[in-house]
C-alpha atoms as a PDB file:
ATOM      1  CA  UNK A   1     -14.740  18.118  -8.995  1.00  0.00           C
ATOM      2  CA  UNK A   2     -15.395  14.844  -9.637  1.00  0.00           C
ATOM      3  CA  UNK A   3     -14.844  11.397  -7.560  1.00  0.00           C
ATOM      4  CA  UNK A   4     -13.777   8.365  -9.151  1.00  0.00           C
ATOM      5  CA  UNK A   5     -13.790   5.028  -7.329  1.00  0.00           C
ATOM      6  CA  UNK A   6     -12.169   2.040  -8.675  1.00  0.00           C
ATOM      7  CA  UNK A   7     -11.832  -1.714  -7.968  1.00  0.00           C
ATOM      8  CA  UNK A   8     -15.458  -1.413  -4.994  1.00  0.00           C
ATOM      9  CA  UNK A   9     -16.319  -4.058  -3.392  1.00  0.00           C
ATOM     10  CA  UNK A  10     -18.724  -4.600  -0.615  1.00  0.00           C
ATOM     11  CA  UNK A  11     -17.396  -2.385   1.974  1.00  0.00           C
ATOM     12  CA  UNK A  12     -14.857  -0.125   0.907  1.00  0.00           C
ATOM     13  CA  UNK A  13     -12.790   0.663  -2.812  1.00  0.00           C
ATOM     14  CA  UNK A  14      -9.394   0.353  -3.584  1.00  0.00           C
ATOM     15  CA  UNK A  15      -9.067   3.336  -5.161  1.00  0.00           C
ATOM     16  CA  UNK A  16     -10.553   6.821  -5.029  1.00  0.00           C
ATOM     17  CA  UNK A  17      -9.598   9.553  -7.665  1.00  0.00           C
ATOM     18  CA  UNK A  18     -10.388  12.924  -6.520  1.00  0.00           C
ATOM     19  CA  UNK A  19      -9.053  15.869  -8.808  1.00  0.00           C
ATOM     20  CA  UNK A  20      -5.396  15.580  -8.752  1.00  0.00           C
ATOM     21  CA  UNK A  21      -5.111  12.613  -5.767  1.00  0.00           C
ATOM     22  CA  UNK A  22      -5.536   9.643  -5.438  1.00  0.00           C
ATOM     23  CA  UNK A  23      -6.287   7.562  -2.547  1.00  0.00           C
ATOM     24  CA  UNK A  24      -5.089   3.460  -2.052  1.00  0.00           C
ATOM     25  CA  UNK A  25      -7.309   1.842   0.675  1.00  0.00           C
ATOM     26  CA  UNK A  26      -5.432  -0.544   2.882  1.00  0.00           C
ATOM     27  CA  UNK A  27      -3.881  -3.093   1.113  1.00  0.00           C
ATOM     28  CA  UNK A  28      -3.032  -6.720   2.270  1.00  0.00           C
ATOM     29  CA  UNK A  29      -1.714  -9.455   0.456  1.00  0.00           C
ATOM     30  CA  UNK A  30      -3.881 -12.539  -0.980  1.00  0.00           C
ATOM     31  CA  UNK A  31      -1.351 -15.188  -0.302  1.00  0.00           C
ATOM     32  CA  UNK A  32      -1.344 -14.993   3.640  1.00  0.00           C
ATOM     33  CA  UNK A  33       0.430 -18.161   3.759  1.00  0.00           C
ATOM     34  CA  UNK A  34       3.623 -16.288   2.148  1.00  0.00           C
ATOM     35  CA  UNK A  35       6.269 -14.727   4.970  1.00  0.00           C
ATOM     36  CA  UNK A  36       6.118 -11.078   5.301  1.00  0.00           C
ATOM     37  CA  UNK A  37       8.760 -10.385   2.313  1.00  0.00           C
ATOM     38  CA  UNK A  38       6.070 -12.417   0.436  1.00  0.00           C
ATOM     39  CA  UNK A  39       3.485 -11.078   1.252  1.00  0.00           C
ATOM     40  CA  UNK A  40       4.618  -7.042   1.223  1.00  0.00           C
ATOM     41  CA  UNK A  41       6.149  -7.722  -2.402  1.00  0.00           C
ATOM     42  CA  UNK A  42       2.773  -9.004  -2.966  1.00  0.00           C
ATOM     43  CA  UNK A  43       1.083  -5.911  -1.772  1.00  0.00           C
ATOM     44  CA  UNK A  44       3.541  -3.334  -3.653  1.00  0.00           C
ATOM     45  CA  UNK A  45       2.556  -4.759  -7.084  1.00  0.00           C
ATOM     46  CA  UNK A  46      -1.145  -3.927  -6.359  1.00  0.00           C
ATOM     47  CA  UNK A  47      -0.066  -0.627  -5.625  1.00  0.00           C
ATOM     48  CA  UNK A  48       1.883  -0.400  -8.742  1.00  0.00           C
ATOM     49  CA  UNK A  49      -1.717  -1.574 -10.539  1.00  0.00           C
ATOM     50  CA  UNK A  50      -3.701   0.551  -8.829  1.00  0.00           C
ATOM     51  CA  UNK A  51      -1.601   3.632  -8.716  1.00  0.00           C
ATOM     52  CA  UNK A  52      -1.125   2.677 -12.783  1.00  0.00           C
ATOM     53  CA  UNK A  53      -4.935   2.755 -13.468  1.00  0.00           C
ATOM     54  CA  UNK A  54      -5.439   6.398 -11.620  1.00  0.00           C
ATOM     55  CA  UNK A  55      -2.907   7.552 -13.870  1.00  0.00           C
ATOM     56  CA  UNK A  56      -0.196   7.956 -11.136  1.00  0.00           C
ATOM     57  CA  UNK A  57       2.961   5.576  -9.581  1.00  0.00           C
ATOM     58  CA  UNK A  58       5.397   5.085  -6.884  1.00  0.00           C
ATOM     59  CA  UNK A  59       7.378   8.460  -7.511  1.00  0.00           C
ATOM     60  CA  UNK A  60       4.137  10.811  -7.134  1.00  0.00           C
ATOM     61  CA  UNK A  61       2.764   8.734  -3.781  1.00  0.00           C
ATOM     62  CA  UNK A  62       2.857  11.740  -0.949  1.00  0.00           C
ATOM     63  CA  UNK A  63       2.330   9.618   2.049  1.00  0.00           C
ATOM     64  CA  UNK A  64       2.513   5.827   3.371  1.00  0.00           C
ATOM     65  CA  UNK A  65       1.138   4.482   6.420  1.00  0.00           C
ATOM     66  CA  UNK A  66       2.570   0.556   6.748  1.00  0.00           C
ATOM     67  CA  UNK A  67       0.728  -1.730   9.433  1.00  0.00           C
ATOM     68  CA  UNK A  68       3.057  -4.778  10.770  1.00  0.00           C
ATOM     69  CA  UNK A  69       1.371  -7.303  13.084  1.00  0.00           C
ATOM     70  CA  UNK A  70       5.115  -7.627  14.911  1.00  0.00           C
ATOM     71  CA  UNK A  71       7.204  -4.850  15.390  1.00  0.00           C
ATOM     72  CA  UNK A  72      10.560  -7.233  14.320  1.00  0.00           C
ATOM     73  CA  UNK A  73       8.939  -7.673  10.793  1.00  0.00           C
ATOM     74  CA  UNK A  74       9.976  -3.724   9.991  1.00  0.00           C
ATOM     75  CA  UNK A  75      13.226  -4.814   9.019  1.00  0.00           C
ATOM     76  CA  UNK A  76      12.137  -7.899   6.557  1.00  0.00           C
ATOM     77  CA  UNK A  77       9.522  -5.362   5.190  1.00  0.00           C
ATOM     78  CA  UNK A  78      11.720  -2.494   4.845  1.00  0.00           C
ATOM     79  CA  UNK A  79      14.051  -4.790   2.754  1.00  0.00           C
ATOM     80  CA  UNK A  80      11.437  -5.143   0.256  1.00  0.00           C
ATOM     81  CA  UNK A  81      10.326  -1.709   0.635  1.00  0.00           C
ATOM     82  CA  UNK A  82      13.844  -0.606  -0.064  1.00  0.00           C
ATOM     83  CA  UNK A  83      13.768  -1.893  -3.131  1.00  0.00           C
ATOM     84  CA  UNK A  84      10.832  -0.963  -4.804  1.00  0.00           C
ATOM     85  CA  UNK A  85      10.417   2.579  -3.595  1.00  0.00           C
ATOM     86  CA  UNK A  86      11.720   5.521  -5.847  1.00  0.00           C
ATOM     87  CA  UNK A  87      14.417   6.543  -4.719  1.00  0.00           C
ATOM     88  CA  UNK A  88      14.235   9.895  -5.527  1.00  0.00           C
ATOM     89  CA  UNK A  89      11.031  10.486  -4.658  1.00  0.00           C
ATOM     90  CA  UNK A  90      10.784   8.508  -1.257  1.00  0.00           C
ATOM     91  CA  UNK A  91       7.623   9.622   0.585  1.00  0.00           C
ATOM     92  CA  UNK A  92       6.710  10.820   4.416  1.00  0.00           C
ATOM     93  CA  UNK A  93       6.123   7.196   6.020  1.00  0.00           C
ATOM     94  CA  UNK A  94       4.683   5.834   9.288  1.00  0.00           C
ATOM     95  CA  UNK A  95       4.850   1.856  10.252  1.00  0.00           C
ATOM     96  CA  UNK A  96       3.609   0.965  13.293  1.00  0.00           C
ATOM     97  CA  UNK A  97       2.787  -2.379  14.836  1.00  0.00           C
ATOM     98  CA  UNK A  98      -1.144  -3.182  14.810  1.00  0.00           C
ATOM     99  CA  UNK A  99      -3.546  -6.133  14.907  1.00  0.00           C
ATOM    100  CA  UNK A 100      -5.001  -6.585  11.391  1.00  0.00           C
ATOM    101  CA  UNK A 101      -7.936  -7.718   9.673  1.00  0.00           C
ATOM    102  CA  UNK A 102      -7.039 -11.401   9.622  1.00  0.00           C
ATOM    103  CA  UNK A 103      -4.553 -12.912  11.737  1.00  0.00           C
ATOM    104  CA  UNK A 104      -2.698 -14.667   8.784  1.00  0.00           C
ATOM    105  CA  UNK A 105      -2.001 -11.082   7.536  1.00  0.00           C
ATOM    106  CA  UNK A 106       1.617  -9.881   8.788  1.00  0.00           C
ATOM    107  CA  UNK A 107       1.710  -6.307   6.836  1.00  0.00           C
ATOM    108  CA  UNK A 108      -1.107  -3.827   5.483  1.00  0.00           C
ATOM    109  CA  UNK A 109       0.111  -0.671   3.411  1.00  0.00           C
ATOM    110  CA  UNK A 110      -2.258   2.661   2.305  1.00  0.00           C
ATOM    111  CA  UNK A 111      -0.754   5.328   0.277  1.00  0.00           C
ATOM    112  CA  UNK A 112      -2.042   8.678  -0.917  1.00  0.00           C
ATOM    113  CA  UNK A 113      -0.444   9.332  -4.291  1.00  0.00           C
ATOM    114  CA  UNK A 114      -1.120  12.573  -7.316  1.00  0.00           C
ATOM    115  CA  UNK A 115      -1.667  11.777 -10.847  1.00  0.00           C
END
């Protein structure tokens, strides 16, 4: 079976295809000056593009995991969240509060989608 990594930079992919998954890396907005609606819209339309070029989307992702550097952002996040999730396909999800990357970052998302 074959891996396919997409969008590498110089430590880590976006994307990894393998057989029928496909695996997002962490994703954090570009903007970190927007608020944390900002910023997660931001980060679900590079899941939309990435998810789009493995030949998958939103209603086939099988798992989340959603990083918030404050606890109280949840809410603002889940608002935009809300929105653009399936809603008939609404996956297992964790969000936890974590220190990230940067300190202008306020959310990080990874999903684990099939084709």
């Amino acid at each position: 079976m074959s891996i396919v990594r997409h969008d590498p930079g110089p430590i880590l992919s976006l994307a990894t295809e393998h057989g029928s998954t496909v695996y997002l890396a962490g994703i954090v907005a570009k903007n970190l000056k927007a608020d944390v609606k900002g910023q997660t819209q931001e980060i679900l339309a590079e899941i939309d593009r990435l998810l789009a070029k493995c030949g998958s989307s939103k209603s086939k992702i099988l798992q989340a995991q959603i990083w918030v550097t404050d606890i109280r952002n949840r809410e603002p996040m889940n608002t935009v969240w809300n929105a653009w999730v399936d809603p008939n396909n609404k996956p297992p999800r964790a969000c936890v509060e974590a220190a990230l990357a940067s300190p202008d970052a306020l959310v990080e998302v990874m999903v684990v989608a099939a084709k």
